[in-house]
PDB file of N, CA and C in Angstrom:
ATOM      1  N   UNK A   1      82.111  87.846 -44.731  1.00  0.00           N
ATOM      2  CA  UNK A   1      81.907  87.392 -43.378  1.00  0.00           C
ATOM      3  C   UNK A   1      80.412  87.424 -43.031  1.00  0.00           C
ATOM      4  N   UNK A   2      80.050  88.398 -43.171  1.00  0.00           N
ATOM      5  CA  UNK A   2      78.324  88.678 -43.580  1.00  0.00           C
ATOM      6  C   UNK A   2      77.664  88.016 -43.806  1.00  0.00           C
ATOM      7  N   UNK A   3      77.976  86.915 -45.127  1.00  0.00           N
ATOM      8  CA  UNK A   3      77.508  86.112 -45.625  1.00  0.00           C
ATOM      9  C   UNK A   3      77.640  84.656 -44.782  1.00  0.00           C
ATOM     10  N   UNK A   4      78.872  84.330 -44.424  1.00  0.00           N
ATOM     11  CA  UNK A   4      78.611  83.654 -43.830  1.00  0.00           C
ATOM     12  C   UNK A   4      78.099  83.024 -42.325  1.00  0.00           C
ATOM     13  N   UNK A   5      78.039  84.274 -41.518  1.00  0.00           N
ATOM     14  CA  UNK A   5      76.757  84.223 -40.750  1.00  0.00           C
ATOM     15  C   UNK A   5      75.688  83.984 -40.756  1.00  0.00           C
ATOM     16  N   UNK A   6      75.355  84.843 -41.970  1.00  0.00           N
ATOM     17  CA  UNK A   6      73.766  84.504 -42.571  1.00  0.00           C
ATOM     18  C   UNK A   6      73.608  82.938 -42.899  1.00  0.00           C
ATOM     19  N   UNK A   7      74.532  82.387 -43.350  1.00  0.00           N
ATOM     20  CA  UNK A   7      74.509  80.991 -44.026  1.00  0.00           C
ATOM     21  C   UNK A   7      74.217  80.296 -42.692  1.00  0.00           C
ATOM     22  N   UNK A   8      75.019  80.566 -41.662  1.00  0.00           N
ATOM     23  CA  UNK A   8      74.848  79.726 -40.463  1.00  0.00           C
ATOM     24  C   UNK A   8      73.519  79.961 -39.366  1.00  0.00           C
ATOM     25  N   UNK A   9      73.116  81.279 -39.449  1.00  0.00           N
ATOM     26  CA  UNK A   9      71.886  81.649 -39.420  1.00  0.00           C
ATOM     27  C   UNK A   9      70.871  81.050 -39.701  1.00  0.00           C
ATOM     28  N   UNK A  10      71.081  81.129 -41.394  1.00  0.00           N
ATOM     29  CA  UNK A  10      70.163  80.132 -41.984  1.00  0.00           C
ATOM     30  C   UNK A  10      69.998  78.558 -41.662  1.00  0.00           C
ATOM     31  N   UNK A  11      70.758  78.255 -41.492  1.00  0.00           N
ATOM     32  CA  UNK A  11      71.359  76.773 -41.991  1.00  0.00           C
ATOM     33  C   UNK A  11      70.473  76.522 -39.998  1.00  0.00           C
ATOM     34  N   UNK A  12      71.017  77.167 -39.367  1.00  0.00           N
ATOM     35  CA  UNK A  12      70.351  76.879 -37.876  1.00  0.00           C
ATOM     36  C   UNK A  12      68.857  77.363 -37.549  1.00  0.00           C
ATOM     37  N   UNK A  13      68.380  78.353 -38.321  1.00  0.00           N
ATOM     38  CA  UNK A  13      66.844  78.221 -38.812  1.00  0.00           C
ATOM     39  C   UNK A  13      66.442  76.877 -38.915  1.00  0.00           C
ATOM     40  N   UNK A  14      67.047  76.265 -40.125  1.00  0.00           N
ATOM     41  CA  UNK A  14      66.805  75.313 -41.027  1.00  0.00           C
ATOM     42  C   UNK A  14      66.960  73.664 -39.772  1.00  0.00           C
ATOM     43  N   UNK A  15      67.534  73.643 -39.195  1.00  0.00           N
ATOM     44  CA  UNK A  15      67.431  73.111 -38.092  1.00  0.00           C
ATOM     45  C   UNK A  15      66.680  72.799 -37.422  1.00  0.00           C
ATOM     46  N   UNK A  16      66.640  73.688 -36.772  1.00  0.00           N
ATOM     47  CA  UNK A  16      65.564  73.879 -35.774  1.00  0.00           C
ATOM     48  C   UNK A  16      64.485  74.070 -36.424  1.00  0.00           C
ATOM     49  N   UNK A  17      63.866  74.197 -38.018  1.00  0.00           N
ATOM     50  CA  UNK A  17      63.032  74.050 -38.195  1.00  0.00           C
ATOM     51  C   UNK A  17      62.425  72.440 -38.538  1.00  0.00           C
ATOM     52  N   UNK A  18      63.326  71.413 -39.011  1.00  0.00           N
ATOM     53  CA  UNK A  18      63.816  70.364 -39.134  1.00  0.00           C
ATOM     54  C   UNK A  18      63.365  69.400 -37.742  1.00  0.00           C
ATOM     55  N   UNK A  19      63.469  69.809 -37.044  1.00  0.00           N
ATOM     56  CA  UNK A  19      63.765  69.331 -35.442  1.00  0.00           C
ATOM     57  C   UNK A  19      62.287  69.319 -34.971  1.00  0.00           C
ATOM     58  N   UNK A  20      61.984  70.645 -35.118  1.00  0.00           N
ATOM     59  CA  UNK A  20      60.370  70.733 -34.502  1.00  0.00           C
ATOM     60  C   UNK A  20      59.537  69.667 -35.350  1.00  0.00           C
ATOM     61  N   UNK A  21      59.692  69.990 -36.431  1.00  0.00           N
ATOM     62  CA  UNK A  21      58.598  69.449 -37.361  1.00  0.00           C
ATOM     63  C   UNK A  21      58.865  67.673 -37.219  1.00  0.00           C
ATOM     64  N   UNK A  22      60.287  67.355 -36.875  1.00  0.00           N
ATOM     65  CA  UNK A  22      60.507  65.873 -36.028  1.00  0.00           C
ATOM     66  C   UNK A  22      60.074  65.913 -35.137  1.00  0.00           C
ATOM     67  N   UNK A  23      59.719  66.697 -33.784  1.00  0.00           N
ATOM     68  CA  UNK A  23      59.523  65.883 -32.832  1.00  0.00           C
ATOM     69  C   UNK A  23      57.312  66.925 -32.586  1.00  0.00           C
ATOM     70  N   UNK A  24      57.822  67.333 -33.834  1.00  0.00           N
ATOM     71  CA  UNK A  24      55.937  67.334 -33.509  1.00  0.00           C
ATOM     72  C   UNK A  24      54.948  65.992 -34.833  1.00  0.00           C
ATOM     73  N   UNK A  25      56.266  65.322 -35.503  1.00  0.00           N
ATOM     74  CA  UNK A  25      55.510  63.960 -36.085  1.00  0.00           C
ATOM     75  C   UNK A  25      55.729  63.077 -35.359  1.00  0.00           C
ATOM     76  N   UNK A  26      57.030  62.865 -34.138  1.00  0.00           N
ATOM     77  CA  UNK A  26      57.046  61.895 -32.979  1.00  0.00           C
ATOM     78  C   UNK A  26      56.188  62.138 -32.100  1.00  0.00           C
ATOM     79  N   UNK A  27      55.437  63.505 -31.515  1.00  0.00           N
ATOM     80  CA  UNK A  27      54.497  63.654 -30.500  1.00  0.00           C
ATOM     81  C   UNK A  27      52.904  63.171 -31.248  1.00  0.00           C
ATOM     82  N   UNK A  28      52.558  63.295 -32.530  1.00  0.00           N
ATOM     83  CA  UNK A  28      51.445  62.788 -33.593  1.00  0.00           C
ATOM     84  C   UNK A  28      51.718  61.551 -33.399  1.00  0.00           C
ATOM     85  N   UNK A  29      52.984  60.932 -33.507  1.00  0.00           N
ATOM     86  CA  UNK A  29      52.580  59.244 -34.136  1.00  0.00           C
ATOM     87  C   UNK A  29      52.667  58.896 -32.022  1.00  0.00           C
ATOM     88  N   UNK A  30      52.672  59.305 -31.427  1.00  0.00           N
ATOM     89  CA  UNK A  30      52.896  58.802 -30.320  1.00  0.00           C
ATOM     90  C   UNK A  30      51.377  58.697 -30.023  1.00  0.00           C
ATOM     91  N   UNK A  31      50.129  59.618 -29.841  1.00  0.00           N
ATOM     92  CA  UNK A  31      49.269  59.903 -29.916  1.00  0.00           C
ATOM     93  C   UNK A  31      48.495  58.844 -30.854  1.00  0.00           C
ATOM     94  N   UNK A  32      48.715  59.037 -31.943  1.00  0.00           N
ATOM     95  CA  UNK A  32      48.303  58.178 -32.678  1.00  0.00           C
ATOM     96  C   UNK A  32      48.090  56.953 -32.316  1.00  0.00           C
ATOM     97  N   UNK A  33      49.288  56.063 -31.436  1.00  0.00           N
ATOM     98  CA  UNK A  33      49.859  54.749 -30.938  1.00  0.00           C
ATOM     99  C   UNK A  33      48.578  54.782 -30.021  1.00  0.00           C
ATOM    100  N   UNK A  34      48.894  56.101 -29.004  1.00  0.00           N
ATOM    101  CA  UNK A  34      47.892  55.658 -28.241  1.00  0.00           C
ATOM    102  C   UNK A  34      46.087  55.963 -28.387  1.00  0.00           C
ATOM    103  N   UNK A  35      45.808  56.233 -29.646  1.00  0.00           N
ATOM    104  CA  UNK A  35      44.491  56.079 -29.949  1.00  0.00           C
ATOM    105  C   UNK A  35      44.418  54.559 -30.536  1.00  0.00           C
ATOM    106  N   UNK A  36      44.951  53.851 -30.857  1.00  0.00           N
ATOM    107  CA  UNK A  36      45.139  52.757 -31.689  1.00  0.00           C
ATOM    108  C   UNK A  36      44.944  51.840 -30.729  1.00  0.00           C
ATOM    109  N   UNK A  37      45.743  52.030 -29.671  1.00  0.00           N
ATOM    110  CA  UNK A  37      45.526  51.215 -28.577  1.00  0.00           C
ATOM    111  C   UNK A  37      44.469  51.229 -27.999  1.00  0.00           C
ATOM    112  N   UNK A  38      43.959  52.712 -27.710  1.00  0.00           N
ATOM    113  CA  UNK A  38      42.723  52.388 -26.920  1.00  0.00           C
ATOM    114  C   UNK A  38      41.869  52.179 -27.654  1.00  0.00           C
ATOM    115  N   UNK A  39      42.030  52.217 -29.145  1.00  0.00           N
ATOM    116  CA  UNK A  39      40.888  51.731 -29.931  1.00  0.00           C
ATOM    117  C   UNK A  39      40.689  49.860 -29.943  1.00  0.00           C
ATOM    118  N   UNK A  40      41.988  49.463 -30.237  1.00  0.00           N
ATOM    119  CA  UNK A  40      41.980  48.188 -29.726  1.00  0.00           C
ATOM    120  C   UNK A  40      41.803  46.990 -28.656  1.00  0.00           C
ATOM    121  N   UNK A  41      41.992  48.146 -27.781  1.00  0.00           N
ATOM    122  CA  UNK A  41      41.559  47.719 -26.289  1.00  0.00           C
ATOM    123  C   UNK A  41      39.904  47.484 -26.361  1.00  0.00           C
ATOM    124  N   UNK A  42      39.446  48.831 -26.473  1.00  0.00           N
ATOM    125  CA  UNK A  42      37.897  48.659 -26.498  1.00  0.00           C
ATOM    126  C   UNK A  42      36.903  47.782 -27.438  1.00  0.00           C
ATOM    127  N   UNK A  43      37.780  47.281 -28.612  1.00  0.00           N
ATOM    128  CA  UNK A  43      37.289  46.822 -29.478  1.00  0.00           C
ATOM    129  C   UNK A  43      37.689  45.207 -29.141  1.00  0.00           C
ATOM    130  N   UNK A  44      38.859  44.700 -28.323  1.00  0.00           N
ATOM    131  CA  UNK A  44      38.454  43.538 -27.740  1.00  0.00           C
ATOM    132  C   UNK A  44      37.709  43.047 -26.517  1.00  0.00           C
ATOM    133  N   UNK A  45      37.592  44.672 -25.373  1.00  0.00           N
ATOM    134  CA  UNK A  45      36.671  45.025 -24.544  1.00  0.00           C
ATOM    135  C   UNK A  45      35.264  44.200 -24.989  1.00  0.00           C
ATOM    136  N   UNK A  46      34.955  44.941 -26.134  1.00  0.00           N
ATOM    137  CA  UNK A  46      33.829  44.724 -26.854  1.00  0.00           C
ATOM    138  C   UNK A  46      33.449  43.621 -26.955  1.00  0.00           C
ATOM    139  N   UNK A  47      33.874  42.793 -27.776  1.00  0.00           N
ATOM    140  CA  UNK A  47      33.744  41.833 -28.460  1.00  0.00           C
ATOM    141  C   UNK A  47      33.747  40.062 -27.001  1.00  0.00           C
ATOM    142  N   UNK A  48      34.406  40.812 -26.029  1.00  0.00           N
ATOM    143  CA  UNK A  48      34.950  39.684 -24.765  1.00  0.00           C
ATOM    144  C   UNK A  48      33.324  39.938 -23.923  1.00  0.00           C
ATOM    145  N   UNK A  49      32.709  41.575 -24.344  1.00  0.00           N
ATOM    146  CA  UNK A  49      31.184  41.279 -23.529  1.00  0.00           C
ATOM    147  C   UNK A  49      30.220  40.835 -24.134  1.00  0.00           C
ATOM    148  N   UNK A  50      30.255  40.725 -25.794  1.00  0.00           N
ATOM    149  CA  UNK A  50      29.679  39.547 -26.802  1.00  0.00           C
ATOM    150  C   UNK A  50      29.755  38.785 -26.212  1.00  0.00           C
ATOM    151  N   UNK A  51      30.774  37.914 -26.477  1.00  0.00           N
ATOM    152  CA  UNK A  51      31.471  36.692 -26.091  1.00  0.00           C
ATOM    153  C   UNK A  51      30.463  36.352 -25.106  1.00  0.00           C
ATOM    154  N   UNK A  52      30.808  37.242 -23.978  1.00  0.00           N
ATOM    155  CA  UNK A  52      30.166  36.717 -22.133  1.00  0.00           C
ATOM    156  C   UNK A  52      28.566  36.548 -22.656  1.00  0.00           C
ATOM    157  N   UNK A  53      27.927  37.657 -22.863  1.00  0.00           N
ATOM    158  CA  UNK A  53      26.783  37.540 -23.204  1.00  0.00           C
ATOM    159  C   UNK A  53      25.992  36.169 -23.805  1.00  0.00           C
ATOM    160  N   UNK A  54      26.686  36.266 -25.057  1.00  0.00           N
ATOM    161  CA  UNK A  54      26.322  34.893 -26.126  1.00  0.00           C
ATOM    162  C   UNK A  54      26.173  33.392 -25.243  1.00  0.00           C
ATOM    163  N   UNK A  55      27.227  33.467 -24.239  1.00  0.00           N
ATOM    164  CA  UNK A  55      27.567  32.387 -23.703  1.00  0.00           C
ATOM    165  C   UNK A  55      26.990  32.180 -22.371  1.00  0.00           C
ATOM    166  N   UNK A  56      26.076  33.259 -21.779  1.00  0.00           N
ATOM    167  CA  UNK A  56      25.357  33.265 -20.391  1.00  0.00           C
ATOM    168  C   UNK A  56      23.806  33.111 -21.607  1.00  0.00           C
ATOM    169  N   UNK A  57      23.954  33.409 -22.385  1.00  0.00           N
ATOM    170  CA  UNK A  57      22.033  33.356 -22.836  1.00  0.00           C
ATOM    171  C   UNK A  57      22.181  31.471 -23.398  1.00  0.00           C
ATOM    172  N   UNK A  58      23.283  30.947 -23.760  1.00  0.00           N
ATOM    173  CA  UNK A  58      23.710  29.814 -24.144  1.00  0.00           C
ATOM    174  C   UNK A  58      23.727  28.782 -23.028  1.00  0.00           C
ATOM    175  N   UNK A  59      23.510  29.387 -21.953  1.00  0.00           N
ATOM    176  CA  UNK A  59      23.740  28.231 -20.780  1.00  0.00           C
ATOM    177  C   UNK A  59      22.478  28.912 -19.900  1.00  0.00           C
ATOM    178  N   UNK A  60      21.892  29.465 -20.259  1.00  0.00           N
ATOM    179  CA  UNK A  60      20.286  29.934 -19.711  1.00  0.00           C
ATOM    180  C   UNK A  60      19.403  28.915 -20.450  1.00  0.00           C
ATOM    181  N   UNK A  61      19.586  28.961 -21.838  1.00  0.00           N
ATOM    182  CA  UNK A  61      19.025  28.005 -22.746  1.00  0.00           C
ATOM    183  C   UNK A  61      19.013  26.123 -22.189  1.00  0.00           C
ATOM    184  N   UNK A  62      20.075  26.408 -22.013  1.00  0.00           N
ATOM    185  CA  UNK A  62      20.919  25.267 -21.234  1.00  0.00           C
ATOM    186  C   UNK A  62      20.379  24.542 -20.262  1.00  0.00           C
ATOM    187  N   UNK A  63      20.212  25.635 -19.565  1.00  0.00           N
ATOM    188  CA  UNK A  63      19.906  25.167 -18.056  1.00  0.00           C
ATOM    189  C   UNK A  63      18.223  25.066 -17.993  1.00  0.00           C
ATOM    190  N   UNK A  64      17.752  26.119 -19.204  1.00  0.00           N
ATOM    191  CA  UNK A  64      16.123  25.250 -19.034  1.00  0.00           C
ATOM    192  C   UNK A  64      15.713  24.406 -19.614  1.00  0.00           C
ATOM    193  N   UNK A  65      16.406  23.898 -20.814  1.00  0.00           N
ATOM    194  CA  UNK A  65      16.449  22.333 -21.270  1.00  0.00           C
ATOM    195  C   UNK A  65      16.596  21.195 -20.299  1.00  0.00           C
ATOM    196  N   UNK A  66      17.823  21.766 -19.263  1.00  0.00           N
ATOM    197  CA  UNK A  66      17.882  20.426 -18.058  1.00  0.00           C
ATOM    198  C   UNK A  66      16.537  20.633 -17.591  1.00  0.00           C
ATOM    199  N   UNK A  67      16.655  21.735 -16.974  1.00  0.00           N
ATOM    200  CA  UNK A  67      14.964  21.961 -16.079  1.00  0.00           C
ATOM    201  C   UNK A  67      13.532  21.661 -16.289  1.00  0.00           C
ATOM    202  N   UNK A  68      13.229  21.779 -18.351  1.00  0.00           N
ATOM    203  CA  UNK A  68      12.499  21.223 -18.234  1.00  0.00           C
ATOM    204  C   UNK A  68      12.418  19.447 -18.348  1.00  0.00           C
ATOM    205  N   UNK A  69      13.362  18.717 -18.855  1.00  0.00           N
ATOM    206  CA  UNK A  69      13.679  17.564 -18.730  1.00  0.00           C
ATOM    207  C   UNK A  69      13.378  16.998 -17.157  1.00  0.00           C
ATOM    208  N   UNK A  70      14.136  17.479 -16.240  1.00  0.00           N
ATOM    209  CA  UNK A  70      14.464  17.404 -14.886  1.00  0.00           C
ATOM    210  C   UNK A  70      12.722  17.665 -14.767  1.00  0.00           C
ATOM    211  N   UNK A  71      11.840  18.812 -14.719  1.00  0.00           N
ATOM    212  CA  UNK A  71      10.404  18.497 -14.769  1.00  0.00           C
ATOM    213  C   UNK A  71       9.594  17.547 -15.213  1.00  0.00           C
ATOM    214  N   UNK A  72       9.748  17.422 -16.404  1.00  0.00           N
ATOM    215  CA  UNK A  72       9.016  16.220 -17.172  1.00  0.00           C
ATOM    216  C   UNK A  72       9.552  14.837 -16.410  1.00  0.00           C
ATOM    217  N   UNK A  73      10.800  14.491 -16.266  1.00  0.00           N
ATOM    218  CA  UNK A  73      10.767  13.369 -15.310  1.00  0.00           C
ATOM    219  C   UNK A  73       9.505  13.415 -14.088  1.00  0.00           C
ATOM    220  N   UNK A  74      10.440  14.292 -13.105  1.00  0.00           N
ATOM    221  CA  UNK A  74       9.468  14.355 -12.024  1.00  0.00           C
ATOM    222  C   UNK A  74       7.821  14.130 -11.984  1.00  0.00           C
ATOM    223  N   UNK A  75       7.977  14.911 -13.123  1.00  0.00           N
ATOM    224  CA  UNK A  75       5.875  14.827 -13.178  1.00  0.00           C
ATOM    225  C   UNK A  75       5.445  13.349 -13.800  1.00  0.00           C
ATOM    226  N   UNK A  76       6.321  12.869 -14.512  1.00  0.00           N
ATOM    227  CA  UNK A  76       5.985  11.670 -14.541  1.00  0.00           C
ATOM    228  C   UNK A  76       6.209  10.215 -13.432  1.00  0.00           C
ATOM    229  N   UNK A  77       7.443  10.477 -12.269  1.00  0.00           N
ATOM    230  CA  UNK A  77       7.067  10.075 -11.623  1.00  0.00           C
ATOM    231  C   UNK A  77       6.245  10.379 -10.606  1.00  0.00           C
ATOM    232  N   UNK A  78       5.837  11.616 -10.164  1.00  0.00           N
ATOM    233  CA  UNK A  78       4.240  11.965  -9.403  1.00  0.00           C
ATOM    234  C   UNK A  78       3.185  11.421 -10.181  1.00  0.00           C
ATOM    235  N   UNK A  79       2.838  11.201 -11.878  1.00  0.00           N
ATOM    236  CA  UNK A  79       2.033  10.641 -12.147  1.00  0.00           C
ATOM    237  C   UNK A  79       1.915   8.902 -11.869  1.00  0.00           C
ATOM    238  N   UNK A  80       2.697   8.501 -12.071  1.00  0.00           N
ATOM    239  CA  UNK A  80       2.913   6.920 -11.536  1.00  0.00           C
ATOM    240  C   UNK A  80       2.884   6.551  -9.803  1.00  0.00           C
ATOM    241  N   UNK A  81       3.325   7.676  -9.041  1.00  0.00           N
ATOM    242  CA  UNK A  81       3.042   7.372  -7.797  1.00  0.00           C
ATOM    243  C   UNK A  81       1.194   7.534  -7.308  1.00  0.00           C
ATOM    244  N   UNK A  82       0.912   8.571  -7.914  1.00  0.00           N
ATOM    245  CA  UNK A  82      -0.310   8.691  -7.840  1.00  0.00           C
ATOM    246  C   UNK A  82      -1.170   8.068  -8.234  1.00  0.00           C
ATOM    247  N   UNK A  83      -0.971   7.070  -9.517  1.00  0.00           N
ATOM    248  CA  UNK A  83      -1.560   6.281  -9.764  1.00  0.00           C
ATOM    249  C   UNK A  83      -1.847   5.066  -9.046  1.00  0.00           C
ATOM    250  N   UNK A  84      -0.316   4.679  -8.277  1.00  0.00           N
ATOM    251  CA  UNK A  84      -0.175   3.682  -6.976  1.00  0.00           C
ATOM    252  C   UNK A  84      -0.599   3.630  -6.428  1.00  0.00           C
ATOM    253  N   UNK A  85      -1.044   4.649  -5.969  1.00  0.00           N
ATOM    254  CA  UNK A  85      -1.727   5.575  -4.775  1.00  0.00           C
ATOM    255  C   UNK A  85      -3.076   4.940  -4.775  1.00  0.00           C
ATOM    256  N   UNK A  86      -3.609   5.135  -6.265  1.00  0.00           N
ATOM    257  CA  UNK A  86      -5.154   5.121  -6.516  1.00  0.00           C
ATOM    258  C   UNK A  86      -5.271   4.053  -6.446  1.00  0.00           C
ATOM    259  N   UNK A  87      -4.419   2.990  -7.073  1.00  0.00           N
ATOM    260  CA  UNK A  87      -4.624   1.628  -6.803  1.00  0.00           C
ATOM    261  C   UNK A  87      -4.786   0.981  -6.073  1.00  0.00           C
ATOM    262  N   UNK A  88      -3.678   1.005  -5.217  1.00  0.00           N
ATOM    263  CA  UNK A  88      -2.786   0.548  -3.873  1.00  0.00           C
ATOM    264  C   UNK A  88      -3.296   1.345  -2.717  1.00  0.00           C
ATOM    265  N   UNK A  89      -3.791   2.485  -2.281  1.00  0.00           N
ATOM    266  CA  UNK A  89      -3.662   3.607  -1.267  1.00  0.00           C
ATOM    267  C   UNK A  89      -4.280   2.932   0.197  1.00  0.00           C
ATOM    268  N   UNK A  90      -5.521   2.233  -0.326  1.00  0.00           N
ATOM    269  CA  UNK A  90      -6.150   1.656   0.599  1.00  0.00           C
ATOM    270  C   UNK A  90      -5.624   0.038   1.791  1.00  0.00           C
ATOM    271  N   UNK A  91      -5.068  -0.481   0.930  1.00  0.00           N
ATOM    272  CA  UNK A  91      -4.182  -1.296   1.048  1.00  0.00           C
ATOM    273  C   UNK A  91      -2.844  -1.191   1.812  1.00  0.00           C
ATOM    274  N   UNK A  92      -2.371   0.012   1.379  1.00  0.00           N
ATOM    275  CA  UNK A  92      -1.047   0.667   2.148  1.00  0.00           C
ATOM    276  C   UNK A  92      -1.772   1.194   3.411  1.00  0.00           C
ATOM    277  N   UNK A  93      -2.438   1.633   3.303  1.00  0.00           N
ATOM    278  CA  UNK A  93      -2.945   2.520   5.164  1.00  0.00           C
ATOM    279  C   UNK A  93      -3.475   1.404   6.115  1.00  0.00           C
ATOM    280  N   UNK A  94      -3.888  -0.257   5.382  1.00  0.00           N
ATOM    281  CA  UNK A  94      -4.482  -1.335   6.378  1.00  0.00           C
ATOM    282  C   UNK A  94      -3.337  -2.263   6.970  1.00  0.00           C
ATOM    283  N   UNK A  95      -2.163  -2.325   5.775  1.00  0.00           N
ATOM    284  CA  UNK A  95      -1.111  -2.872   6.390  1.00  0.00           C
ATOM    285  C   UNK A  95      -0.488  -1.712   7.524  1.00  0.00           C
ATOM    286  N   UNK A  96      -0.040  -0.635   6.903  1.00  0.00           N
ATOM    287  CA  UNK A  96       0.393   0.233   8.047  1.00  0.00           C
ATOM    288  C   UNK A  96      -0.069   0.636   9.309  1.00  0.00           C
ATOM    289  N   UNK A  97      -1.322   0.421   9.081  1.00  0.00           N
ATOM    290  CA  UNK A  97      -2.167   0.537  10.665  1.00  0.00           C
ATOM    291  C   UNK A  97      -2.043  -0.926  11.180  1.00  0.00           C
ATOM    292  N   UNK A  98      -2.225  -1.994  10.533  1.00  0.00           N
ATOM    293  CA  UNK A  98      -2.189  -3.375  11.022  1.00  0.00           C
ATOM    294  C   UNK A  98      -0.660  -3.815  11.517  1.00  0.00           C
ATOM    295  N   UNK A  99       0.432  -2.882  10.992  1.00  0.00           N
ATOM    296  CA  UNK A  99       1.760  -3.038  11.566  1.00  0.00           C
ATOM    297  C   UNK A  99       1.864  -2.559  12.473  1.00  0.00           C
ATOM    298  N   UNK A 100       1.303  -1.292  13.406  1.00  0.00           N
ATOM    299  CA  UNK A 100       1.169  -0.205  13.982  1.00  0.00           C
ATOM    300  C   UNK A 100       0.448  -0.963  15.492  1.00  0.00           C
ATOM    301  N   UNK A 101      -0.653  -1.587  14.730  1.00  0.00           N
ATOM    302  CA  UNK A 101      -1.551  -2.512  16.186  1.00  0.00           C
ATOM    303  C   UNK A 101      -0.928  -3.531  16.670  1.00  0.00           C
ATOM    304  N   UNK A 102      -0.333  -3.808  15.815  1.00  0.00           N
ATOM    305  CA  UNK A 102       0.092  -4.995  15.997  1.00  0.00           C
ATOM    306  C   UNK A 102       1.665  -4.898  17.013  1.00  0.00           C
ATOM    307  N   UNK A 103       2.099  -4.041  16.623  1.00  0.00           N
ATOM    308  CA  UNK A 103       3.660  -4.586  17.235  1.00  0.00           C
ATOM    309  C   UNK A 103       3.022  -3.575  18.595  1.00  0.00           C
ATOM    310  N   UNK A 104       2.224  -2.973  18.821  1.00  0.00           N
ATOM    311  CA  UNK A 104       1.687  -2.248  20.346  1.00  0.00           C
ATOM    312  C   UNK A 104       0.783  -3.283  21.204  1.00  0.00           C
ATOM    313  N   UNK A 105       0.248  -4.595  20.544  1.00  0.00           N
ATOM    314  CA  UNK A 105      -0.026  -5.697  21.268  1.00  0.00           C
ATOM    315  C   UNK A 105       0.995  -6.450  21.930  1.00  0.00           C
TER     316      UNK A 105
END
């Protein structure tokens, strides 16, 4: 009878030793899950402020290609008006004053 107490003794040791060592590799891999995750999280975190980055210095680039284009126009038409100017300037201020006297007669 002795013996078989002990057996059941044992055998419920054996259990419960069984049990722990299950639910302390389910509390590890749970842990685990969630390092994995937050490792993955941060690592597409990461990679999405690359991304932003790459793509704001890409449209900075961008935008001073228009700008200087959008300049170089402009200055070339201030150079052609100015040239009008030099040509024409004197001419433009005799009609405009002569339109000016004229419709006040």
């Amino acid at each position: 009878m002795q013996d078989m107490i002990k057996r059941i003794v044992d055998m419920d040791k054996k259990a419960r030793a069984i049990t722990e060592a299950a639910e302390k590799e389910k509390a590890e891999s749970e842990n685990e899950i969630q390092e994995k995750a937050a490792r993955l999280r941060e690592d597409y975190l990461s990679q999405a402020r690359r991304r932003i980055q790459v793509n704001r210095e890409l449209e900075q680039q961008m935008a001073e290609q228009e700008w200087a284009k959008a300049k170089a126009r402009y200055d070339e038409q201030r150079t052609q008006m100015d040239a009008l100017y030099a040509e024409r300037g004197d001419e433009w201020v005799r009609r405009i004053v002569g339109a000016v006297t004229e419709s006040k007669s």
